[in-house]
Protein backbone atom coordinates (compact mmCIF):
# COMPACT_ATOMS: atom_id res chain seq x y z
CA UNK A 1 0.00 0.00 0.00
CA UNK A 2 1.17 3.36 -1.34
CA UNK A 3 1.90 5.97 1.14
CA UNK A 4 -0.58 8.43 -0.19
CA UNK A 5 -3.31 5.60 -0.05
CA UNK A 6 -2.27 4.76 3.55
CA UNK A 7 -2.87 8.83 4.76
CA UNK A 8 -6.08 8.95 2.47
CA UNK A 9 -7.26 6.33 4.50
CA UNK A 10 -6.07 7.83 7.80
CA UNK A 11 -8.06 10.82 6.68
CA UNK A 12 -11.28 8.85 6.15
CA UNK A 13 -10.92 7.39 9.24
CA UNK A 14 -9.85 10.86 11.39
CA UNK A 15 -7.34 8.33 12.92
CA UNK A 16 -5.89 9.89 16.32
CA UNK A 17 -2.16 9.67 14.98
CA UNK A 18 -2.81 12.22 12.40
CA UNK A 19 -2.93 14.91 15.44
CA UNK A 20 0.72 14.19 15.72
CA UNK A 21 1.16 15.92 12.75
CA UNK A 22 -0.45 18.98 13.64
CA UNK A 23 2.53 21.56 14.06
CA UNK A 24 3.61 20.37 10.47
CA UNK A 25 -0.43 21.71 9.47
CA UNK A 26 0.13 24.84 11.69
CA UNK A 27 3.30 25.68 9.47
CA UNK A 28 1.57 24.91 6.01
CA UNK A 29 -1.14 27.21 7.28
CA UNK A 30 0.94 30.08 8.03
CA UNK A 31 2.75 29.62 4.95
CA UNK A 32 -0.38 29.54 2.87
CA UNK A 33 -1.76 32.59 4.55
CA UNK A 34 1.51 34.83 4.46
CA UNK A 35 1.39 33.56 0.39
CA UNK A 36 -1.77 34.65 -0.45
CA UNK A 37 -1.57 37.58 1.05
CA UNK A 38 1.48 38.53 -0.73
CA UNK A 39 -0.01 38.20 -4.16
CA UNK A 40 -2.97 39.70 -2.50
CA UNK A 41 -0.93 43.49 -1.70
CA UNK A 42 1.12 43.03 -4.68
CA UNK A 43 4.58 41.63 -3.14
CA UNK A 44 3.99 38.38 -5.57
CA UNK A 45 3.35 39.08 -9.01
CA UNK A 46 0.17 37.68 -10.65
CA UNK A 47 -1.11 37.70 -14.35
CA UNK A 48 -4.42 39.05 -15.72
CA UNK A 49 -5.24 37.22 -18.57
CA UNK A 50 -6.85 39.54 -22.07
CA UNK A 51 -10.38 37.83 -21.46
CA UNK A 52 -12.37 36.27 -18.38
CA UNK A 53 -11.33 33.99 -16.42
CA UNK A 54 -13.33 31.75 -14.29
CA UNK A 55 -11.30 29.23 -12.47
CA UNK A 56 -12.96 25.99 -11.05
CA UNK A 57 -11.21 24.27 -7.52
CA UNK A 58 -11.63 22.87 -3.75
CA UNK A 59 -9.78 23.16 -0.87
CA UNK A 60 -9.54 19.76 -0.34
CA UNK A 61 -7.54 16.81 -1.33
CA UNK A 62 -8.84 14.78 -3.66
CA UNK A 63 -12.04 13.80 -5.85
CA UNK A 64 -15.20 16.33 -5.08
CA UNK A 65 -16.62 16.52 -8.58
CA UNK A 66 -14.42 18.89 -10.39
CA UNK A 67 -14.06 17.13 -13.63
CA UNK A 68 -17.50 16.07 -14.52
CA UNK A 69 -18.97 19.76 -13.19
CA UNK A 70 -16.24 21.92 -16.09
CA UNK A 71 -17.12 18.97 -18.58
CA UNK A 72 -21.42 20.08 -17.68
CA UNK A 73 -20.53 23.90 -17.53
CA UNK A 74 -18.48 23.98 -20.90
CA UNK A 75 -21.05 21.72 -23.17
CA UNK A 76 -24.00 24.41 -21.60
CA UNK A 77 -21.93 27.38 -22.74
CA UNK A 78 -21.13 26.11 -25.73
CA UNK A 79 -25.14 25.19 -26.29
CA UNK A 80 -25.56 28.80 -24.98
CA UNK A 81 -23.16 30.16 -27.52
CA UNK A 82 -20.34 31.15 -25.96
CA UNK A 83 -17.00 30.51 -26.59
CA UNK A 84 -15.05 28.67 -24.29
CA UNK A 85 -11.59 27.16 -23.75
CA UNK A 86 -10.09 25.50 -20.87
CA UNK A 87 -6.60 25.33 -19.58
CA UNK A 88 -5.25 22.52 -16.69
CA UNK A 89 -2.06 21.91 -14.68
CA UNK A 90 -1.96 18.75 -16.65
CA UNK A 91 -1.32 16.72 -13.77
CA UNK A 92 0.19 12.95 -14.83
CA UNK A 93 1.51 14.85 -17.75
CA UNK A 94 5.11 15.21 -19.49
CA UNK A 95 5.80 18.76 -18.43
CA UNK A 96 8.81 18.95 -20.80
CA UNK A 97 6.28 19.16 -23.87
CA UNK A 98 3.88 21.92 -22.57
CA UNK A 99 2.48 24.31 -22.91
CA UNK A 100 0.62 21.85 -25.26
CA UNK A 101 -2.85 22.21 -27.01
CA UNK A 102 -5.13 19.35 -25.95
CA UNK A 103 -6.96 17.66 -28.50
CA UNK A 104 -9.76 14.36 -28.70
CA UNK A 105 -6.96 12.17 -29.48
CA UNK A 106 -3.97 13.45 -27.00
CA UNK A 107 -2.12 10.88 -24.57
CA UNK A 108 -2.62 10.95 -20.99
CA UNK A 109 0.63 10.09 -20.23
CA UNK A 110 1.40 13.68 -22.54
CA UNK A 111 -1.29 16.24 -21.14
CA UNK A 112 -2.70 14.23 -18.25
CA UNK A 113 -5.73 12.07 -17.60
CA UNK A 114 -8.38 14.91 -16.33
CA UNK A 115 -7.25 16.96 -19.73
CA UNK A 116 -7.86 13.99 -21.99
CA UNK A 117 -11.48 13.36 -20.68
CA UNK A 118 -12.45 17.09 -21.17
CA UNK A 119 -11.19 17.51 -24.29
CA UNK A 120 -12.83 14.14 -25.51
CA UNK A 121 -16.48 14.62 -23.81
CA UNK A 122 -16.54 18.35 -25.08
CA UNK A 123 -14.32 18.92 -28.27
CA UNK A 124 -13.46 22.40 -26.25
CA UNK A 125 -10.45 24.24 -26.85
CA UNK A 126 -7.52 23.72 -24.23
CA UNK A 127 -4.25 23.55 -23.05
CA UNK A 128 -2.16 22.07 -20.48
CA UNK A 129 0.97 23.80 -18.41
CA UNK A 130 1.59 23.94 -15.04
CA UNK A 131 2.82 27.91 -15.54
CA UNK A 132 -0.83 28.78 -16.35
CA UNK A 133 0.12 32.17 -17.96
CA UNK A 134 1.76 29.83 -20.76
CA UNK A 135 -0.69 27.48 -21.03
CA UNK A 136 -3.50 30.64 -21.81
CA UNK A 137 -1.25 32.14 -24.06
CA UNK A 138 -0.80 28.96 -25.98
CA UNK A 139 -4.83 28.61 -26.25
CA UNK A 140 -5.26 32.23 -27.21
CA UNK A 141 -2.95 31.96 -30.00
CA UNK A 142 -4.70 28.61 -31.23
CA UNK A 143 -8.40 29.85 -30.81
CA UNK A 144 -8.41 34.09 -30.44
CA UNK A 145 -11.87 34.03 -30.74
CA UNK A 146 -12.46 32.34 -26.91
CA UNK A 147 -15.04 34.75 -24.88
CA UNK A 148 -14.19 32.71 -21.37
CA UNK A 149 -11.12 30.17 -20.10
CA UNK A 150 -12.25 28.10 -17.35
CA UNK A 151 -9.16 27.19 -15.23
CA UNK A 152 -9.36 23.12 -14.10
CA UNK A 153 -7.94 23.17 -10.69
CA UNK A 154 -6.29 26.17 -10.48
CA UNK A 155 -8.26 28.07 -7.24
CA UNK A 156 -5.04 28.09 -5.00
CA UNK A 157 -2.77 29.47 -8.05
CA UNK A 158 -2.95 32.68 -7.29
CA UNK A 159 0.05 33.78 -9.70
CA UNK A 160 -3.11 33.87 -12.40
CA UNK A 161 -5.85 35.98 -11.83
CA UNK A 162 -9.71 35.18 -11.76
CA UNK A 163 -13.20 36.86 -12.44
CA UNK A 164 -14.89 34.20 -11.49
CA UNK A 165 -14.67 31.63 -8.47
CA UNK A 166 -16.65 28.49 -8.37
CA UNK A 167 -15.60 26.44 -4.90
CA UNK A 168 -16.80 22.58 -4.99
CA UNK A 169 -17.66 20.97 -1.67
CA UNK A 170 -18.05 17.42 -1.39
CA UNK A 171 -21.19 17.46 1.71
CA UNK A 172 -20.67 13.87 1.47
CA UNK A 173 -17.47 13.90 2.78
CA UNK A 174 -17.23 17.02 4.61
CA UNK A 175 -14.00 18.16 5.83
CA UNK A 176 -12.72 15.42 7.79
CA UNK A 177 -11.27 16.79 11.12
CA UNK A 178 -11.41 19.94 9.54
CA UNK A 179 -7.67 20.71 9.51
CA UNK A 180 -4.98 21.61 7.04
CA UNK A 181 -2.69 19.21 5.62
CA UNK A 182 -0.96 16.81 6.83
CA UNK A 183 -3.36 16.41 9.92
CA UNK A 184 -5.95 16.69 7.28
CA UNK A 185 -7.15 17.30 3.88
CA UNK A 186 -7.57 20.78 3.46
CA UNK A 187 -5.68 22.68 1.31
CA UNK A 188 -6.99 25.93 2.80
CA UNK A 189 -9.13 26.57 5.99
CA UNK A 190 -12.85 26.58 6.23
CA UNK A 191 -13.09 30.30 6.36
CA UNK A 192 -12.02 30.19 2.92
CA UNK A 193 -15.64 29.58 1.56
CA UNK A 194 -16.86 32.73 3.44
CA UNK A 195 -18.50 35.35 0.88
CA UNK A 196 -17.37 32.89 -2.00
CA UNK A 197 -18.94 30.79 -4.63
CA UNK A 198 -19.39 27.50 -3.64
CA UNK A 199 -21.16 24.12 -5.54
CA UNK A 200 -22.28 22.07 -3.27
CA UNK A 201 -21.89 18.55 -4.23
CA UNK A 202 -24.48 16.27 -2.26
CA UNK A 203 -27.45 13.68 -3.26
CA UNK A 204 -30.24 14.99 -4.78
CA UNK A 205 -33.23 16.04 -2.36
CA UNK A 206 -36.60 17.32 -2.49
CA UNK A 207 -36.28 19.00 0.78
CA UNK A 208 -36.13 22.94 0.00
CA UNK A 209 -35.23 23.50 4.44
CA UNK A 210 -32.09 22.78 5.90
CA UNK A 211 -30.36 23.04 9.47
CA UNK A 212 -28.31 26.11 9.94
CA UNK A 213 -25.02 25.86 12.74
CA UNK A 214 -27.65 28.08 14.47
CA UNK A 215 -29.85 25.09 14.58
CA UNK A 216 -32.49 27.49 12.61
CA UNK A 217 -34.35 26.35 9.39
CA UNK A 218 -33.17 27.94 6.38
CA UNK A 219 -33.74 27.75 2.38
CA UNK A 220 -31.81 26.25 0.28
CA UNK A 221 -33.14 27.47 -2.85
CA UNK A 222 -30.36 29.56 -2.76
CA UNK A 223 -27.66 27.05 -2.52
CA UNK A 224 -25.78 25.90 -5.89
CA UNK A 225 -25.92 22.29 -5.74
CA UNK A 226 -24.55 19.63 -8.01
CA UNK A 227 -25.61 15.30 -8.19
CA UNK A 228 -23.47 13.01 -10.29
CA UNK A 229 -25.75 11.24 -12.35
CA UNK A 230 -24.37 7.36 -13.79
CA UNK A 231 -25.18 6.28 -17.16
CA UNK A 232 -25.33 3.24 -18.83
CA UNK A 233 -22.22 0.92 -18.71
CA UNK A 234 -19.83 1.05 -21.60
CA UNK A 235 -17.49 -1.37 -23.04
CA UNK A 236 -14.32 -0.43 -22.43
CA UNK A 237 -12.46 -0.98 -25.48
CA UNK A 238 -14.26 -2.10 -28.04
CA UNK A 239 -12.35 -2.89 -31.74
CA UNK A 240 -15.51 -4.37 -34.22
CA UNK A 241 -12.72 -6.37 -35.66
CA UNK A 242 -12.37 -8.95 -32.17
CA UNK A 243 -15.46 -11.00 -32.02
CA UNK A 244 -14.56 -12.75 -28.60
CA UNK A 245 -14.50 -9.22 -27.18
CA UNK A 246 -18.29 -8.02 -28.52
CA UNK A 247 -19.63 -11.23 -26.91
CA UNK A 248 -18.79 -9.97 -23.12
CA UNK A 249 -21.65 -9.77 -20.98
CA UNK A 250 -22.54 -6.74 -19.66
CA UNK A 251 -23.00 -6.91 -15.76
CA UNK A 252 -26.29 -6.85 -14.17
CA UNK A 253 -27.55 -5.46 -11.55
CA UNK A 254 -27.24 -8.00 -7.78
CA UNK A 255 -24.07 -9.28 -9.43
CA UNK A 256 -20.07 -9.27 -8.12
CA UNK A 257 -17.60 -6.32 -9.88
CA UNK A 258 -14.39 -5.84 -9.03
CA UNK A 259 -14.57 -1.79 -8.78
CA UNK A 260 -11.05 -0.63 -9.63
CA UNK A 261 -10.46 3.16 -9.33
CA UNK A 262 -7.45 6.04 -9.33
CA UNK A 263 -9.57 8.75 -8.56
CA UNK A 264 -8.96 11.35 -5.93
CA UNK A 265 -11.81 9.88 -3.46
CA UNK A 266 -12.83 6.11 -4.70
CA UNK A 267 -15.61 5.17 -2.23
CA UNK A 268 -17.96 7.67 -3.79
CA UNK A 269 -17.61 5.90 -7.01
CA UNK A 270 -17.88 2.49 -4.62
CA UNK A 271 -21.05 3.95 -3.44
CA UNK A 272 -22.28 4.48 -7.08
CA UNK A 273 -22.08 1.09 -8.05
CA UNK A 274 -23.85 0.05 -4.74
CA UNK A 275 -26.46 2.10 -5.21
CA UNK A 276 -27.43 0.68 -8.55
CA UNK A 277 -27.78 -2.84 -7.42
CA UNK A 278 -24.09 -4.03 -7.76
CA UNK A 279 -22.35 -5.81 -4.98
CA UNK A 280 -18.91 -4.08 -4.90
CA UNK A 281 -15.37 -5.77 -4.43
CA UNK A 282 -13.82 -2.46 -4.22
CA UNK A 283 -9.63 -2.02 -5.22
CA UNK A 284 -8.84 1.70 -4.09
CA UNK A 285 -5.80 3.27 -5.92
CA UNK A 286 -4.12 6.89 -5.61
CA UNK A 287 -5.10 9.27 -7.31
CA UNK A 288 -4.32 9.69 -11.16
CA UNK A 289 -2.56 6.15 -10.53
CA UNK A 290 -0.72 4.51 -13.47
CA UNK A 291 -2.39 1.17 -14.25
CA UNK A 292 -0.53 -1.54 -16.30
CA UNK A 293 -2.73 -3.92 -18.01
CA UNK A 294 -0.32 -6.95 -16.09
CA UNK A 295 -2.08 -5.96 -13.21
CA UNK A 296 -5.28 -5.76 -14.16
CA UNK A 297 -4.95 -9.51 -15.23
CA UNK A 298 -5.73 -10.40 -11.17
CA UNK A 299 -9.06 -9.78 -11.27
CA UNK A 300 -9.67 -12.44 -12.99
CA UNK A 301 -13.42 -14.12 -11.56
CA UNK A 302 -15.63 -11.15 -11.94
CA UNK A 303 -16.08 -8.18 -14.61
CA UNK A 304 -13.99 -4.92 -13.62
CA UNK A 305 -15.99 -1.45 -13.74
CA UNK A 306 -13.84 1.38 -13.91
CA UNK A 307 -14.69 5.37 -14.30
CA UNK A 308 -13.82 7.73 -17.19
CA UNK A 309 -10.84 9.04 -15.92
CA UNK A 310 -9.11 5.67 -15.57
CA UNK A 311 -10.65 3.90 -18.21
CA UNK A 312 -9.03 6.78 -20.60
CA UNK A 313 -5.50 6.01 -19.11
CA UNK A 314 -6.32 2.10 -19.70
CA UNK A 315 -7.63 2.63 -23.18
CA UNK A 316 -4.34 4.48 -24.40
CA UNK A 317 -3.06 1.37 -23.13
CA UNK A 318 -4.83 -1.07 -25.12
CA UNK A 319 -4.12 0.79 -27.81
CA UNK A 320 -0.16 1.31 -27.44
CA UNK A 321 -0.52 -2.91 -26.90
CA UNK A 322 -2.42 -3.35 -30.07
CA UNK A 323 -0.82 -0.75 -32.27
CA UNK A 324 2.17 -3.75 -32.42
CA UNK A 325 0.75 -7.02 -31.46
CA UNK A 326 -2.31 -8.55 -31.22
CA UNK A 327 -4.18 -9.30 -28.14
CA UNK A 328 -3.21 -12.60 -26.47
CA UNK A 329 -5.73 -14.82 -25.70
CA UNK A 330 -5.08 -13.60 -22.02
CA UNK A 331 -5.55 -10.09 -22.75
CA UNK A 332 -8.77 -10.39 -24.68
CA UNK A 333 -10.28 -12.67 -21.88
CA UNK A 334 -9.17 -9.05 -19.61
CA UNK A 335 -10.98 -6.98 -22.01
CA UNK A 336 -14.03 -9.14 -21.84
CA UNK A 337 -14.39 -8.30 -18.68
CA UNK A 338 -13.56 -4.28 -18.34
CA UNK A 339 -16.55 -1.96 -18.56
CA UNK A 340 -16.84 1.64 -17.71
CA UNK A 341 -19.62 3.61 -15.67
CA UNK A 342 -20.07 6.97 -17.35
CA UNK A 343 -21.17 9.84 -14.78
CA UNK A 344 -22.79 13.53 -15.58
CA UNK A 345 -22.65 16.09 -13.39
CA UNK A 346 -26.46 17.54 -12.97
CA UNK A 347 -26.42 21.20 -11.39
CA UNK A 348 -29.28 22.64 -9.77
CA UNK A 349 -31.29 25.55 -12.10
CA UNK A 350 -30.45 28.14 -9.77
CA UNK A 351 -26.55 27.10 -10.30
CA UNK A 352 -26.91 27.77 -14.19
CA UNK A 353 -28.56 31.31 -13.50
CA UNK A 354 -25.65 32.22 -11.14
CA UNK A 355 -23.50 31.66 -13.72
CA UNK A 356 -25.64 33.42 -16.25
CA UNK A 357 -25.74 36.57 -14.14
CA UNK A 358 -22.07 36.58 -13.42
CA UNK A 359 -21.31 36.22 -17.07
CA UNK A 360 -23.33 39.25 -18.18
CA UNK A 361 -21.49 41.37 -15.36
CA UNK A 362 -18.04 40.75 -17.31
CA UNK A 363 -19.86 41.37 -20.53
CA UNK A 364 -20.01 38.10 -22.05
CA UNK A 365 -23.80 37.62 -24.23
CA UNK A 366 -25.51 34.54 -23.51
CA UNK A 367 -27.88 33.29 -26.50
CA UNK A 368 -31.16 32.18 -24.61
CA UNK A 369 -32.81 31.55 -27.56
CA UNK A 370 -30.64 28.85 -28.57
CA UNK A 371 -31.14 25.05 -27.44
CA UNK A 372 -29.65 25.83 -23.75
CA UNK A 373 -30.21 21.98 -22.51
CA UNK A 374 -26.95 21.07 -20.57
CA UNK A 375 -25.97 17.08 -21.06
CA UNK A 376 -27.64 16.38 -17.75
């Protein structure tokens, strides 16, 4: 078990030897303070980008949502009209070839997984750098046309400049012990969300009332909220040209998976595929993890159900494998048995008219007489 795993864990648990680790969190939280307030007062430089910016982030470790929520927000611009580009760290990627443009058919192991999904599910214009500033001007000179970037990832990278902030919150999982990292997963405090955007991601609910820390009733019409929503599963790699591969089985529901998942908090996905009927043998890994189709091979007596993110890193793989050999009988038996659970984000209607509103403040014309569905 990885080290990263091992603390993720600790986290999920709140186990009593992360406290131990507390003066290390007091340090990283004076640190992050005395940082953003020297970018804040001018001391740090920062760049303002030639059109809006709008930059999408957590302060928390790990999965909350992210990914499918820009992938929901870009395809309703574009249905809206607008013109919209994205730009990522590029995590997982080869930094020695950015800034890079990001296309449907990039590499993971080039731009990064994340990068490789949002460029496939929305055909957007993007680009991936970890200096931000050179990743925008890289898009910009590619598309000049773009009306808005939205930043993947990017809300504690204050060197760039924003107009827009949307915060994600997992309610789900909360904020652990509510401490900073190590002790726990917060990349900034709680106070952070005060006055500031924040997407709530939770279960969907009919109740409109909720508990304030008052104990008093209050409304939550007014709260942007967010539900991942799974589709149908999908074949994982599927060539028309292998006939033992188109006669795999697609799992039902009451039957065994193996769930196997990189992704920055795997038990939601876990819960996902126990909440539609499946009984879950679950294999956490860390986050943006590097499978190898070797190891795959082990899970071997029941079909394997992966998400989007890892089933684009495992797909690139399959097709590196193929692209020089065919598939031994071993390896076609493996892809058999791997199937992928597609999830959309679905935001609440209020979420979509705070976005709408803060758009028009920065100028940018939205087209509500075009077909303004988002792929909910």
């Amino acid at each position: 078990m990885s080290i990263e795993t091992t603390v993720t864990r600790a986290w999920q648990r709140q186990a009593v030897w992360l406290w131990l680790l507390l003066p290390i969190s007091w340090l990283y939280g004076l640190i992050t303070m005395l940082r953003r307030q020297a970018y804040k007062i001018g001391l740090l430089s920062s760049y303002r980008a030639p059109i809006p910016v709008m930059v999408i982030g957590n302060i928390s470790v790990g999965g909350s949502g992210k990914t499918p929520l820009i992938i929901a927000l870009v395809s309703y611009l574009q249905k809206k009209g607008v013109k919209v580009g994205v730009i990522s760290r590029g995590y997982g990627g080869d930094t020695s070839q950015m800034p890079v443009l990001v296309s449907a058919t990039s590499l993971p192991h080039i731009v990064g997984d994340e990068p490789c999904l949002i460029a496939h599910m929305t055909g957007a214009a993007m680009a991936v750098c970890p200096n931000r500033q050179q990743a925008i001007a890289t898009l910009l000179k590619a598309d000049p046309n773009l009306q808005l970037i939205i930043a993947d990832d990017g809300l504690q990278h204050y060197a760039l400049q924003r107009d827009i902030e949307w915060i994600v919150v997992d309610a789900a999982r909360g904020f652990g012990n509510k401490q900073l990292l190590p002790t726990g997963f917060l990349r900034e405090p709680v106070s952070r969300l005060e006055g500031a955007n924040v997407i709530y991601h939770e279960k969907p609910s009919t109740d409109l009332t909720r508990t304030s820390r008052s104990g008093n009733k209050i409304q939550s019409t007014d709260r942007l909220t967010m539900h991942l929503q799974p589709a149908e599963l999908q074949r994982l790699w599927d060539p028309t040209s292998n006939a033992a591969q188109l006669n795999s089985v697609k799992p039902t529901t009451n039957s065994r998976v193996h769930a196997v998942s990189g992704i920055g908090y795997p038990q939601r996905f876990f819960d996902t595929l126990e909440s539609i009927g499946f009984e879950v043998i679950g294999h956490p890994y860390p986050d943006h993890y590097d499978f190898s189709l070797a190891e795959l091979l082990q899970y071997s007596d029941y079909p394997i159900i992966v998400t989007s993110k890892d089933a684009v890193k495992i797909s690139a793989l399959l097709a590196d494998y193929t692209a020089t050999q065919a598939l031994s009988d071993e390896y076609v038996k493996l892809v058999s048995r791997l199937w992928v659970l597609p999830v959309t984000a679905v935001l609440s209607e209020n979420s979509y008219h705070n976005l709408d509103a803060q758009l028009k403040a920065l100028g940018i014309r939205i087209n509500h007489d075009m077909n303004t569905s988002a792929p909910l």
